[in-house]
Structure formats: C-alpha cells, structure tokens
C-alpha atoms as a PDB file:
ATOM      1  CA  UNK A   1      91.938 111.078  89.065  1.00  0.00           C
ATOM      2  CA  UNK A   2      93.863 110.358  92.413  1.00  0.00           C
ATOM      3  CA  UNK A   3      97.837 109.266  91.344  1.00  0.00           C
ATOM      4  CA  UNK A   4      98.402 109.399  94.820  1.00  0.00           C
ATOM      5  CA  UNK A   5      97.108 109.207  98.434  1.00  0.00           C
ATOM      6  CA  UNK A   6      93.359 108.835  99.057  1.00  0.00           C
ATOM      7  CA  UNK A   7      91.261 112.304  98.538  1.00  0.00           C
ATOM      8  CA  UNK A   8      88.037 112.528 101.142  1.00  0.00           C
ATOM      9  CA  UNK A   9      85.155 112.290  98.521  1.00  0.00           C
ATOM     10  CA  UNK A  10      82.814 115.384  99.560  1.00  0.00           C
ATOM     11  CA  UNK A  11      85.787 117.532  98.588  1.00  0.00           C
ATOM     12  CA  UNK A  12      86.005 115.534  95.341  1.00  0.00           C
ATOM     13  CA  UNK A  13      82.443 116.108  94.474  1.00  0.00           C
ATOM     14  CA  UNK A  14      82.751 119.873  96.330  1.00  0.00           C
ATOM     15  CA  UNK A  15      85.843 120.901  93.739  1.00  0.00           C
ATOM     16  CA  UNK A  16      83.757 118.859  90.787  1.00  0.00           C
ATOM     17  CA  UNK A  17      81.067 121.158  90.897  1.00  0.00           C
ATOM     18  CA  UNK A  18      82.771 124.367  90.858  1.00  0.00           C
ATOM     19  CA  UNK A  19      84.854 123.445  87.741  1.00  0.00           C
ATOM     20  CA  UNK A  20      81.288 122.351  86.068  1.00  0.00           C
ATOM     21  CA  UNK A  21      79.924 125.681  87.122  1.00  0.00           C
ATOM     22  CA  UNK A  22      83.771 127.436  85.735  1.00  0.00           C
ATOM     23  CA  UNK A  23      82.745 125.564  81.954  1.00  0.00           C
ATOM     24  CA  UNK A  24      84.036 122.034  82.154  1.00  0.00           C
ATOM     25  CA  UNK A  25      82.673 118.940  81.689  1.00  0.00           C
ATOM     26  CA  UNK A  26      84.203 116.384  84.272  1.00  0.00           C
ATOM     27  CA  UNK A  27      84.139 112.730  84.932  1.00  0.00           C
ATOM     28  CA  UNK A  28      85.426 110.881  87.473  1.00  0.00           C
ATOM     29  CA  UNK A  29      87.424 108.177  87.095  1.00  0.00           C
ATOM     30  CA  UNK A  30      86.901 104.816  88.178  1.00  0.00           C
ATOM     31  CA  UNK A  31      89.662 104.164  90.973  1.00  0.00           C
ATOM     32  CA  UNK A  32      89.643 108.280  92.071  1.00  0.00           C
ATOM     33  CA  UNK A  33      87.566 107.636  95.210  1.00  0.00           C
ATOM     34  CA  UNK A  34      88.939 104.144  96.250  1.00  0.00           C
ATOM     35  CA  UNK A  35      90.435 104.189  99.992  1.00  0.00           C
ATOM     36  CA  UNK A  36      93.189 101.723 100.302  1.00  0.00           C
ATOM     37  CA  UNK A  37      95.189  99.969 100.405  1.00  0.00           C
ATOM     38  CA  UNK A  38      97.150 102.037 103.052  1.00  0.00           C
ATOM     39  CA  UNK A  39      97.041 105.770 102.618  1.00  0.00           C
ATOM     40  CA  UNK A  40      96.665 104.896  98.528  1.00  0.00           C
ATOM     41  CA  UNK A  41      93.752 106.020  96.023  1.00  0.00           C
ATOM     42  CA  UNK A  42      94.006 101.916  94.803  1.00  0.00           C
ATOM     43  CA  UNK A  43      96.501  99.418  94.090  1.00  0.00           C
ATOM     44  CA  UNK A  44      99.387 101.031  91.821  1.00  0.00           C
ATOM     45  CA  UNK A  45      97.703  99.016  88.892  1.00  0.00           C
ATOM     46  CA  UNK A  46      94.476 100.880  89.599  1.00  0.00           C
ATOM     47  CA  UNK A  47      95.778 104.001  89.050  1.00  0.00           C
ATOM     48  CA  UNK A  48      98.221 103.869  86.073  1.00  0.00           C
ATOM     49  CA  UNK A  49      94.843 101.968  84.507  1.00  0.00           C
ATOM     50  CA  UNK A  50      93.156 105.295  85.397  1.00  0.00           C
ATOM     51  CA  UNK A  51      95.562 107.700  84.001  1.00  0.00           C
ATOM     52  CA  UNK A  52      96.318 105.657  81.214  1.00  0.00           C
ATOM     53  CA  UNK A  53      92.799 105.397  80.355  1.00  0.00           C
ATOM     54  CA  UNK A  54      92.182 108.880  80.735  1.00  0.00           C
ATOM     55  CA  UNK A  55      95.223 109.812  78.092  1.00  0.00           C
ATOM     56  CA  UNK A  56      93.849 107.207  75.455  1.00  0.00           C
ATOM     57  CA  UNK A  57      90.654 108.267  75.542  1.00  0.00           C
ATOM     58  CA  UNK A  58      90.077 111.294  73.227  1.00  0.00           C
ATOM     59  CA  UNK A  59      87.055 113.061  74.644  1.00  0.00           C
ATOM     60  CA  UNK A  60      89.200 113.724  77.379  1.00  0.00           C
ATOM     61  CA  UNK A  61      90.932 116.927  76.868  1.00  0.00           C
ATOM     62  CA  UNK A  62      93.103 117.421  80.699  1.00  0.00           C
ATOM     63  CA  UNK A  63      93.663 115.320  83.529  1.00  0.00           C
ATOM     64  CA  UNK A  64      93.227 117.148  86.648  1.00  0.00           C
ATOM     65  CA  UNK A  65      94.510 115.150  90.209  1.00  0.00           C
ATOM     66  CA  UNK A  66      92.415 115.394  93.147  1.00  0.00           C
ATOM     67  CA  UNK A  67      95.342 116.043  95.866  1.00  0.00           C
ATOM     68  CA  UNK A  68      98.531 114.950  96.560  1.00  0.00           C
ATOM     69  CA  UNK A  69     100.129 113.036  99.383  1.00  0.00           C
ATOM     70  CA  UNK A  70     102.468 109.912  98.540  1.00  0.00           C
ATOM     71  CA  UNK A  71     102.108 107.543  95.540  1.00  0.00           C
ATOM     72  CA  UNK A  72     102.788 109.184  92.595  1.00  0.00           C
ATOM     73  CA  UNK A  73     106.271 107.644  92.199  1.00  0.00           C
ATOM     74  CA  UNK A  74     105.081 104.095  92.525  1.00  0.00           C
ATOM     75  CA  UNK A  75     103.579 104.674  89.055  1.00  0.00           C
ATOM     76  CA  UNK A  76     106.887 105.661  87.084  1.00  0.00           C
ATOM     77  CA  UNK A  77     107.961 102.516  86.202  1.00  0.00           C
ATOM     78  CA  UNK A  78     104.519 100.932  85.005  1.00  0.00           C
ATOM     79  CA  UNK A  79     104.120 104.054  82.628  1.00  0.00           C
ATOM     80  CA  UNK A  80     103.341 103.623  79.338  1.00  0.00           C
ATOM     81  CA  UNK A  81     105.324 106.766  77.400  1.00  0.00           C
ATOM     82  CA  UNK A  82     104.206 105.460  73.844  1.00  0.00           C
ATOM     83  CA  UNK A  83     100.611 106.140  74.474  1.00  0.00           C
ATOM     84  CA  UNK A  84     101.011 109.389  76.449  1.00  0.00           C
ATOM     85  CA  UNK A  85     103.327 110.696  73.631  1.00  0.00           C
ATOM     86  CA  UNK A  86     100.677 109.645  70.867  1.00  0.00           C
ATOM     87  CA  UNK A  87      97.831 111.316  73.228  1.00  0.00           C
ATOM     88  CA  UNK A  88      99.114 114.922  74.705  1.00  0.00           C
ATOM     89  CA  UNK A  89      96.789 116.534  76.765  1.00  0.00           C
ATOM     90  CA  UNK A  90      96.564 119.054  79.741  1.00  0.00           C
ATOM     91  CA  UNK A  91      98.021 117.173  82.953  1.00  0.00           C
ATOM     92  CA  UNK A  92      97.558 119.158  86.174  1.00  0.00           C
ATOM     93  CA  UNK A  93      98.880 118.289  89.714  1.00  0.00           C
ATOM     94  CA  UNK A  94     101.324 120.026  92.462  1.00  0.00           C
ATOM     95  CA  UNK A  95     103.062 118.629  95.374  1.00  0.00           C
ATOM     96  CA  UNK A  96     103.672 114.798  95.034  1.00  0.00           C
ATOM     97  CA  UNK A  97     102.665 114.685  90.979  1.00  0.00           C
ATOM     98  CA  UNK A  98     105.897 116.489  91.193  1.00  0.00           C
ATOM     99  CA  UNK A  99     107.158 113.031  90.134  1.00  0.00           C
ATOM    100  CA  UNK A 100     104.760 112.834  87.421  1.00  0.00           C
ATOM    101  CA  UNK A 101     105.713 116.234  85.990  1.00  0.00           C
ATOM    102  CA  UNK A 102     109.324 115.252  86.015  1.00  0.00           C
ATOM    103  CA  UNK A 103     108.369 112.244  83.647  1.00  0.00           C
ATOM    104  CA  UNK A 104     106.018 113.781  81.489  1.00  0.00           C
ATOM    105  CA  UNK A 105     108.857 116.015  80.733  1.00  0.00           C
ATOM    106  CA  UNK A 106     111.456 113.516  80.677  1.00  0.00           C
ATOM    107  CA  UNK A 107     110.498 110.582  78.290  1.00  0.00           C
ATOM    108  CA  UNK A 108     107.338 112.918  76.511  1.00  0.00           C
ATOM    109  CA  UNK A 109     108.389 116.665  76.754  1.00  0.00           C
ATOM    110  CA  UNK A 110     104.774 117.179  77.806  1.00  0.00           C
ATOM    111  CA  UNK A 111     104.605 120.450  79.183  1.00  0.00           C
ATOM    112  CA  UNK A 112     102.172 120.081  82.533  1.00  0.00           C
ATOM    113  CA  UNK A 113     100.755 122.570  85.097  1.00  0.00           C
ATOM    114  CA  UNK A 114     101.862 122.735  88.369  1.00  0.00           C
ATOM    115  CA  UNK A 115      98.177 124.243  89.670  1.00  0.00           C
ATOM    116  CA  UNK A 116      95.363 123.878  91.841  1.00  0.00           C
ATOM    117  CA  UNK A 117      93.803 120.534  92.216  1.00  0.00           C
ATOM    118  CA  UNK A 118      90.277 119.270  92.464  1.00  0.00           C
ATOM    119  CA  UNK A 119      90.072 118.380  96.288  1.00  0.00           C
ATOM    120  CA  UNK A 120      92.406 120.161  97.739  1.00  0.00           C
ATOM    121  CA  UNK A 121      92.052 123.773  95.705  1.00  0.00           C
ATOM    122  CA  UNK A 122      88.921 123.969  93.630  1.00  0.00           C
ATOM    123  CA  UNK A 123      86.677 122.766  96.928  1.00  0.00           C
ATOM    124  CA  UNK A 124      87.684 125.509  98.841  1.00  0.00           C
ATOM    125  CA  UNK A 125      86.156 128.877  97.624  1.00  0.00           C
ATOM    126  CA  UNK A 126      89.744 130.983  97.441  1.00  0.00           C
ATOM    127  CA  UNK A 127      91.833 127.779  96.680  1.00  0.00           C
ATOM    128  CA  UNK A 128      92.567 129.076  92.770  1.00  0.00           C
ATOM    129  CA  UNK A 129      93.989 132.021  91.294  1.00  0.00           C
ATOM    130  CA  UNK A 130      91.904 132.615  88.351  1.00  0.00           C
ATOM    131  CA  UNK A 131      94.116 135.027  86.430  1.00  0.00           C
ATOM    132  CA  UNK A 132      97.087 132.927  86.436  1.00  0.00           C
ATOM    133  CA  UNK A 133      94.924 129.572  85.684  1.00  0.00           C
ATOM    134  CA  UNK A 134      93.224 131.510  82.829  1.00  0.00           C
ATOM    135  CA  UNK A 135      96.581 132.647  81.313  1.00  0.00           C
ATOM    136  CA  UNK A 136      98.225 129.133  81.713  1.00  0.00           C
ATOM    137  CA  UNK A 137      95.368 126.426  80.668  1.00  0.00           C
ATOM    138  CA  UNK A 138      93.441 128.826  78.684  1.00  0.00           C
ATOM    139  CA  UNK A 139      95.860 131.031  76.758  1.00  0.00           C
ATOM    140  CA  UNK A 140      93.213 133.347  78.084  1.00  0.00           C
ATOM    141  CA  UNK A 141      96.587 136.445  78.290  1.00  0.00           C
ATOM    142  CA  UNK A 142      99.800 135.817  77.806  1.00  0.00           C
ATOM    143  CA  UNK A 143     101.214 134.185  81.465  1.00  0.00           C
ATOM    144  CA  UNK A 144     103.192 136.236  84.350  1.00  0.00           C
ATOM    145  CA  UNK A 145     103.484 136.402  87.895  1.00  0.00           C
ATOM    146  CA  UNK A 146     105.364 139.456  89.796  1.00  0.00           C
ATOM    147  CA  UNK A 147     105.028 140.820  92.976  1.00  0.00           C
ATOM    148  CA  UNK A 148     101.381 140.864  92.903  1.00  0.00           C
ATOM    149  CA  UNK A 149     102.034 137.032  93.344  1.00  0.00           C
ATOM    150  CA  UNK A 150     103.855 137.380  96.219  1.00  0.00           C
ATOM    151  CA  UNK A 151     107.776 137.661  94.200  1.00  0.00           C
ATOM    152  CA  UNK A 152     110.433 139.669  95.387  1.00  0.00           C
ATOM    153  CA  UNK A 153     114.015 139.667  94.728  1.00  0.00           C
ATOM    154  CA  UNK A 154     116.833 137.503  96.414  1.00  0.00           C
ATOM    155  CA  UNK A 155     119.534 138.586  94.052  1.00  0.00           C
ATOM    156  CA  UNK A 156     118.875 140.517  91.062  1.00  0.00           C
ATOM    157  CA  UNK A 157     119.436 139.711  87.622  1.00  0.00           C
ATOM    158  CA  UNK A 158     117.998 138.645  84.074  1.00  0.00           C
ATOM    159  CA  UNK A 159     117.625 134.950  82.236  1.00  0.00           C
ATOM    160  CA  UNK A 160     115.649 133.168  80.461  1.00  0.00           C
ATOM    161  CA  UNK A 161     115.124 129.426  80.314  1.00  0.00           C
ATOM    162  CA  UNK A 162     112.419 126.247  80.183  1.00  0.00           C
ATOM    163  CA  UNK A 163     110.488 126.773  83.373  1.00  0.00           C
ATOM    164  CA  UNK A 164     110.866 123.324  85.472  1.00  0.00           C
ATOM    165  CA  UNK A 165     110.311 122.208  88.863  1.00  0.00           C
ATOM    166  CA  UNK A 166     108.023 121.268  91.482  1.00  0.00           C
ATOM    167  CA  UNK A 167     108.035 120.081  94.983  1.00  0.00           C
ATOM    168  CA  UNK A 168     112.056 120.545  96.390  1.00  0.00           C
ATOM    169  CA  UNK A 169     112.036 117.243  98.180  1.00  0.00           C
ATOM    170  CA  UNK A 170     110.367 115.412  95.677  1.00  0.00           C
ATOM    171  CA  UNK A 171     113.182 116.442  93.166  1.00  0.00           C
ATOM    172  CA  UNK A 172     115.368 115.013  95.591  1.00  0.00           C
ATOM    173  CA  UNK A 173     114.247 112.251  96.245  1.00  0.00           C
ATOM    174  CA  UNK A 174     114.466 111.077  93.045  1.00  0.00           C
ATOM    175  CA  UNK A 175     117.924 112.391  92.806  1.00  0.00           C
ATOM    176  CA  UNK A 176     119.945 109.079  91.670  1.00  0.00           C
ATOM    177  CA  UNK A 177     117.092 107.508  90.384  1.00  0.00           C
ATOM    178  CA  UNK A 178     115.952 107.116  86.573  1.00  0.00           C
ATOM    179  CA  UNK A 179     113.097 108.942  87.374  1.00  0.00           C
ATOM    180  CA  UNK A 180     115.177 112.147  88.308  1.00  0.00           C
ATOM    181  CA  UNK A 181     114.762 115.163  86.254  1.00  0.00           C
ATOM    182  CA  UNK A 182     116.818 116.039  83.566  1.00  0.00           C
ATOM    183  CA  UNK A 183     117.982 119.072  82.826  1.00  0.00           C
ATOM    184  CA  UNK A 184     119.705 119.590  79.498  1.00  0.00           C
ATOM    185  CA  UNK A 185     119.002 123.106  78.039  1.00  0.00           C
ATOM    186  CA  UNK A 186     118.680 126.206  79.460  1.00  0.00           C
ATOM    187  CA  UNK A 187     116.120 126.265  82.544  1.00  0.00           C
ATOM    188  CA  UNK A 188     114.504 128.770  85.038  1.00  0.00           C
ATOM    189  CA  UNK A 189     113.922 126.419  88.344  1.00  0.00           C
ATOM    190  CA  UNK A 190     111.107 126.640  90.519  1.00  0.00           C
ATOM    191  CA  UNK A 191     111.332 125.270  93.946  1.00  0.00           C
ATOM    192  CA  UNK A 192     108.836 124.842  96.770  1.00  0.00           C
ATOM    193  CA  UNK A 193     107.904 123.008  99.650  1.00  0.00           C
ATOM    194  CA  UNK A 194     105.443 122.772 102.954  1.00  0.00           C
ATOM    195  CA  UNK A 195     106.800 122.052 106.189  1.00  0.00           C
ATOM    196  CA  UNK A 196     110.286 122.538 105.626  1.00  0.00           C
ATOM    197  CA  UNK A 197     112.763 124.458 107.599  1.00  0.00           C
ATOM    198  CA  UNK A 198     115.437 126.864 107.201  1.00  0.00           C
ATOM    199  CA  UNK A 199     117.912 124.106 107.430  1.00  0.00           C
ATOM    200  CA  UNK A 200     116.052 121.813 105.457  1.00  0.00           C
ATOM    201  CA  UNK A 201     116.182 124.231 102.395  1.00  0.00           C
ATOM    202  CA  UNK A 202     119.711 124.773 102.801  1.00  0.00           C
ATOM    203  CA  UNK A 203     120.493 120.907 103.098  1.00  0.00           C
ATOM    204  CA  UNK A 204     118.404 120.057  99.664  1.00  0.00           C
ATOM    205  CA  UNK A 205     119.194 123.064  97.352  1.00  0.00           C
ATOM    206  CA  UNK A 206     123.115 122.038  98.178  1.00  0.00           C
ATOM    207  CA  UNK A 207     121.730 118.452  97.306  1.00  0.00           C
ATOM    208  CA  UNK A 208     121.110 119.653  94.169  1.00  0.00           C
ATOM    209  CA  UNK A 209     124.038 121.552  93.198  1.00  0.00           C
ATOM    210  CA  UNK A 210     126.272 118.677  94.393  1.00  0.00           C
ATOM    211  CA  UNK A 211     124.201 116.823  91.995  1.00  0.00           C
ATOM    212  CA  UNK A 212     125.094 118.811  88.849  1.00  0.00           C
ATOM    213  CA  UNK A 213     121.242 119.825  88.361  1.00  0.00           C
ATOM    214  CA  UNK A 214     121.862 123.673  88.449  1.00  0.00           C
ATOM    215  CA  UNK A 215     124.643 123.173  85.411  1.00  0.00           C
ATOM    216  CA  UNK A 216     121.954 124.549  83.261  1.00  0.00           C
ATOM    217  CA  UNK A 217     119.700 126.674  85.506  1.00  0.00           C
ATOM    218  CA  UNK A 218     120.493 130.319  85.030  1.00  0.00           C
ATOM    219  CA  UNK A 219     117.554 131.305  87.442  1.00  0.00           C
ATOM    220  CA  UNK A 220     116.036 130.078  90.440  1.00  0.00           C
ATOM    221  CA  UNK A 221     112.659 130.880  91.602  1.00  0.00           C
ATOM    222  CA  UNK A 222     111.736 130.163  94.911  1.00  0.00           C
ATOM    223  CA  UNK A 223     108.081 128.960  96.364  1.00  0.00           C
ATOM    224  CA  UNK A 224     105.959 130.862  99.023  1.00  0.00           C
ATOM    225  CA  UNK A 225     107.243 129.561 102.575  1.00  0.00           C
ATOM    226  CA  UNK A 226     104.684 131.456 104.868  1.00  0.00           C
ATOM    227  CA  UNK A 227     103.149 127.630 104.925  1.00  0.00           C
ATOM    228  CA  UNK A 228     106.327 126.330 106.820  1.00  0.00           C
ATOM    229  CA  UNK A 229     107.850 129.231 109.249  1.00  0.00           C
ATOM    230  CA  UNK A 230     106.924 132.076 111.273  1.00  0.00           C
ATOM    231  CA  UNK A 231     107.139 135.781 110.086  1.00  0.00           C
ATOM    232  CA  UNK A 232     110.526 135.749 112.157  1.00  0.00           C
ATOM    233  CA  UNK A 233     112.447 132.734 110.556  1.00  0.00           C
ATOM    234  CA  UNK A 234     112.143 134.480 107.453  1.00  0.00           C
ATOM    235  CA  UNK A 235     115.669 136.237 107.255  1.00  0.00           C
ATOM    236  CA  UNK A 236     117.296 133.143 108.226  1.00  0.00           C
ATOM    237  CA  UNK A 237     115.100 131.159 105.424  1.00  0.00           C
ATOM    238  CA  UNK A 238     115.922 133.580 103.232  1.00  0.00           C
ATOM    239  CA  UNK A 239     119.805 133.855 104.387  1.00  0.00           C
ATOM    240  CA  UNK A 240     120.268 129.747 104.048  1.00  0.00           C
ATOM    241  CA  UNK A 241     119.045 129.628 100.632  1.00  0.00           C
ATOM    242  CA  UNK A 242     121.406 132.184  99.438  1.00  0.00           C
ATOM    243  CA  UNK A 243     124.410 130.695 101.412  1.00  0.00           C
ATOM    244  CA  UNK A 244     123.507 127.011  99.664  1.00  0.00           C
ATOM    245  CA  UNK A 245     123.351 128.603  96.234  1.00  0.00           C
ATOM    246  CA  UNK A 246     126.426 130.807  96.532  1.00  0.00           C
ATOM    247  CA  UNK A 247     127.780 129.454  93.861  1.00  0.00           C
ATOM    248  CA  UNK A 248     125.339 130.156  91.614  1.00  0.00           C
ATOM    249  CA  UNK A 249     125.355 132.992  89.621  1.00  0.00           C
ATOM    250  CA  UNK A 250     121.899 133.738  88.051  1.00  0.00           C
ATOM    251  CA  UNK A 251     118.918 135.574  89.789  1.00  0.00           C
ATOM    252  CA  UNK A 252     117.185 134.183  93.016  1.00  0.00           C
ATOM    253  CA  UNK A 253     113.563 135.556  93.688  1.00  0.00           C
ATOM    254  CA  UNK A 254     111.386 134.001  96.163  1.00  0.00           C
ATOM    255  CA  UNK A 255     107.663 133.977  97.600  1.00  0.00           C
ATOM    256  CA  UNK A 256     105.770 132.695  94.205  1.00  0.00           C
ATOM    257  CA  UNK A 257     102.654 131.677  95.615  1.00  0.00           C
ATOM    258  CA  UNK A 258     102.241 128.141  93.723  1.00  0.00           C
ATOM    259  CA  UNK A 259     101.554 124.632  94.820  1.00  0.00           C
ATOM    260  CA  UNK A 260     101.002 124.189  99.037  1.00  0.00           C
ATOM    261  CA  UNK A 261      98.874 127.779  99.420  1.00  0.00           C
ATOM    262  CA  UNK A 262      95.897 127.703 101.425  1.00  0.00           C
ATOM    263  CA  UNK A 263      94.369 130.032  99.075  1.00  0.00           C
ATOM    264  CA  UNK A 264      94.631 131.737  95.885  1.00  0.00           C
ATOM    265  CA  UNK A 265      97.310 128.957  94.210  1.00  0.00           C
ATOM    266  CA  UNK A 266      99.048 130.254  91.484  1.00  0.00           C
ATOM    267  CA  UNK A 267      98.949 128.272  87.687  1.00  0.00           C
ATOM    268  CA  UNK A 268     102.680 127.344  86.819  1.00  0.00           C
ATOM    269  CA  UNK A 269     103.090 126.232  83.282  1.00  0.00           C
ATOM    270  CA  UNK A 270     105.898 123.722  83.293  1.00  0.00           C
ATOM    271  CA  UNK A 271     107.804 123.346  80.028  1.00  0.00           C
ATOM    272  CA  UNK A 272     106.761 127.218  79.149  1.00  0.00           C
ATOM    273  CA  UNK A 273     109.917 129.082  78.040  1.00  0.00           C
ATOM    274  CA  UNK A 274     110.114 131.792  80.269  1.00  0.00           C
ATOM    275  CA  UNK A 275     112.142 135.446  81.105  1.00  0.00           C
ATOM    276  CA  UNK A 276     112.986 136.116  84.639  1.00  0.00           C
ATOM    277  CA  UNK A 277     113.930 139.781  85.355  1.00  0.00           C
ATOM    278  CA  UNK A 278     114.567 140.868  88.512  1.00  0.00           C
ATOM    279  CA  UNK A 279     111.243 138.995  90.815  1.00  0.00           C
ATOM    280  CA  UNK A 280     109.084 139.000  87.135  1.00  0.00           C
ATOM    281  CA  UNK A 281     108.246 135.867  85.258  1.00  0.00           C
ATOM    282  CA  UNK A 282     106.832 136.155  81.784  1.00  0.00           C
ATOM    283  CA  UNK A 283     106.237 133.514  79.299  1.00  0.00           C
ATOM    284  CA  UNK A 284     107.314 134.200  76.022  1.00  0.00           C
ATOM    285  CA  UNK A 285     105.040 131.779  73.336  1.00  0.00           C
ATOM    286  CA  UNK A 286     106.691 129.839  71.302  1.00  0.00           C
END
C-alpha cells in the first residue's frame, strides 16, 4: 500500500515480483497506484481505507509500503487503534512511515520494521539486505548489525533498551504534537536522515534533548550519512552530533546502514529489546 506520496507503478509491479519470486504472496491494494491529488497516493480517506482494510483482513499477514515521500502524518488522526490492536501484523515502511511507526508504537505497542520497501528497495536488484530482513521478519537468526553494517563507534559504552526511531526530522516534526513519540522505558534510539547537513543534525538532535525525549535513551545509534555529505564533511558531521548530545551520557555509534540507502538497506526491528555494546546491536528475544 502507498500511506504516502505517489509510487511510479513499474517499480510497484518491478519490487512485486521479486518478493513473489523471495516466497510471498502479494496483493495490491486498491488506492496503492492512484496519482493525486497533489504529490498523494489518494485522498487521505483512500488510504487509511487501504491500510485499515489491509489490518482487518486476516489473510493478510504484513503490510509492506511502496515508498515514502509526504503523507503519512495526514493519516494519524483518522486511525482506527481498536482494530489495529485486535489485528497485529507485520507493518513495514522507512522514511516518512516514520510517523506511522511512532503510532503503531504509541496507542498499539506494535512493534514495526523500519526496512526496505516495495518500490523504492525491492525493485532495485541490491535495494535489500537479506540477512538482516531474514533475521528481523523471519526470525530466520537471531537479529544484529555491527560493523559489517557499516557501525562504528562515536563514544563507547554498553546499554540496553527498546529499539525506537526512524527518520530524525520526522521525529521532530511531530515534536509538540499528539502524534510525537513517547518514550517511557528504557530505549536505544536510532536516528537517520537524507539530505541533511552537519548543522542540520546538530540543530534537531538538540531539538530533541530540549524536548526531554533522551530522558530515557541510554544509547543512540546513528543512521548512514554517506547519502547527505561528501567523504570530507564527515568529521564535522560526526563532531556536531557529539557536541549536540554532550550531555548525554550513554554510547553514540553511527553509520547503520538502514532506511535512505541506495542499496543493501538494512531490516530494523522497532520495538525489539536490544543490547548496544560498543558499535554492536543485538536483539535479545523476549
């Protein structure tokens, strides 16, 4: 389904067909390929009829979003929590649905996947880590990233926490609204973005702490930025995210190669309790 902005329908049908030929059964629905109005995927109606309908109906095992863009938090307020709390299921998204993640989690405690989506990963031959999709959806292994997922340490350290998150200026955004996340218990953050700047990191991380939403982080782990700044902006990236969380005392890793990767997107399981030791992430099953 499209929650969002309007996904171009060969990629639709391009991504379809390699998740049929990866084992799953898929069907399309009805408002996912609408154009309009605007930059939308359908009215708002539309596509809160389409998720909604794709929750209730219990054939349907995951609900996988085509791409991203803008729209997802037009939905928030026409959701219907009593159904999606009497049907869970597998809800998978990144980048804008980072709104829809932060609900799920807030009124449902669904955990959700922040991982690669049907038009904008699955089409493209390298868009999806298999390993780390495998461990999350599947329960194929147990679920960790580490270096070989592009990790390394900001400032070392061990904690453990519920791993939440998503796009940074998405959580933002919705930073005074009642659609912001909540945080109450012990969390490991993840954080990432596409087009943002040095700058721009430091200015909405220290958003956040101003906010009170790192009160119960005790570990922040940061997205791959390769997407947003040359090779040579990397020290200061790297130096303006530790001066805006100075005051915070758990670990810092960055580079986790999840959400706006042009190839090889790594599975996040959102809602998995998690250890974080030094640039390692392992879920620990519960």
């Amino acid at each position: 389904m499209s929650p969002a902005s309007a996904a171009k329908p060969e990629l639709v049908e391009l991504g379809r067909a390699r998740l049929q030929a990866f084992g799953y059964d898929t069907i399309i629905m009805p408002h996912a390929l609408d154009h309009g109005p605007l930059y939308y995927a359908g009215t708002a109606a539309d596509r809160v009829a389409d998720l909604h309908a794709a929750f209730a109906d219990p054939t349907i095992e995951g609900v996988l979003c085509t791409r991203g863009g803008w729209g997802s938090a037009e939905l928030l307020p026409l959701l219907d929590a009593t159904l999606i709390r009497a049907n869970p299921k597998v809800f998978v998204g990144y980048s804008d649905h980072t709104s829809l993640h932060a609900w799920l989690w807030n009124e449902c405690r669904l955990p959700t996947f922040y991982a690669p989506m049907v038009a904008a990963d699955w089409s493209n031959l390298d868009g999806v880590d298999y390993r780390t999709w495998r461990a999350a959806l599947q329960s194929a292994a147990p679920w960790s990233v580490g270096a070989e997922d592009g990790l390394r340490t900001l400032r070392a350290g061990h904690a453990e926490g519920r791993l939440l998150g998503g796009c940074l200026s998405i959580l933002t955004a919705a930073l005074g609204t009642p659609f912001a996340l909540r945080i109450d218990e012990p969390t490991i953050l993840f954080l990432e973005d596409i087009n943002t700047k040095p700058y721009q990191w430091d200015r909405m991380l220290q958003h956040l702490r101003f906010a009170g939403v790192l009160q119960n982080v005790r570990g922040v782990v940061l997205g791959d930025t390769t997407a947003s700044i040359q090779p040579s902006e990397m020290p200061l990236l790297e130096a303006a995210c530790l001066h805006a969380l100075r005051d915070f005392a758990g670990p810092i890793a960055i580079g986790l190669q999840s959400g706006h990767m042009q190839q090889h997107n790594r599975s996040v399981p959102l809602g998995a309790w998690v250890t974080m030791k030094e640039a390692t992430l392992n879920e620990r099953r519960q």
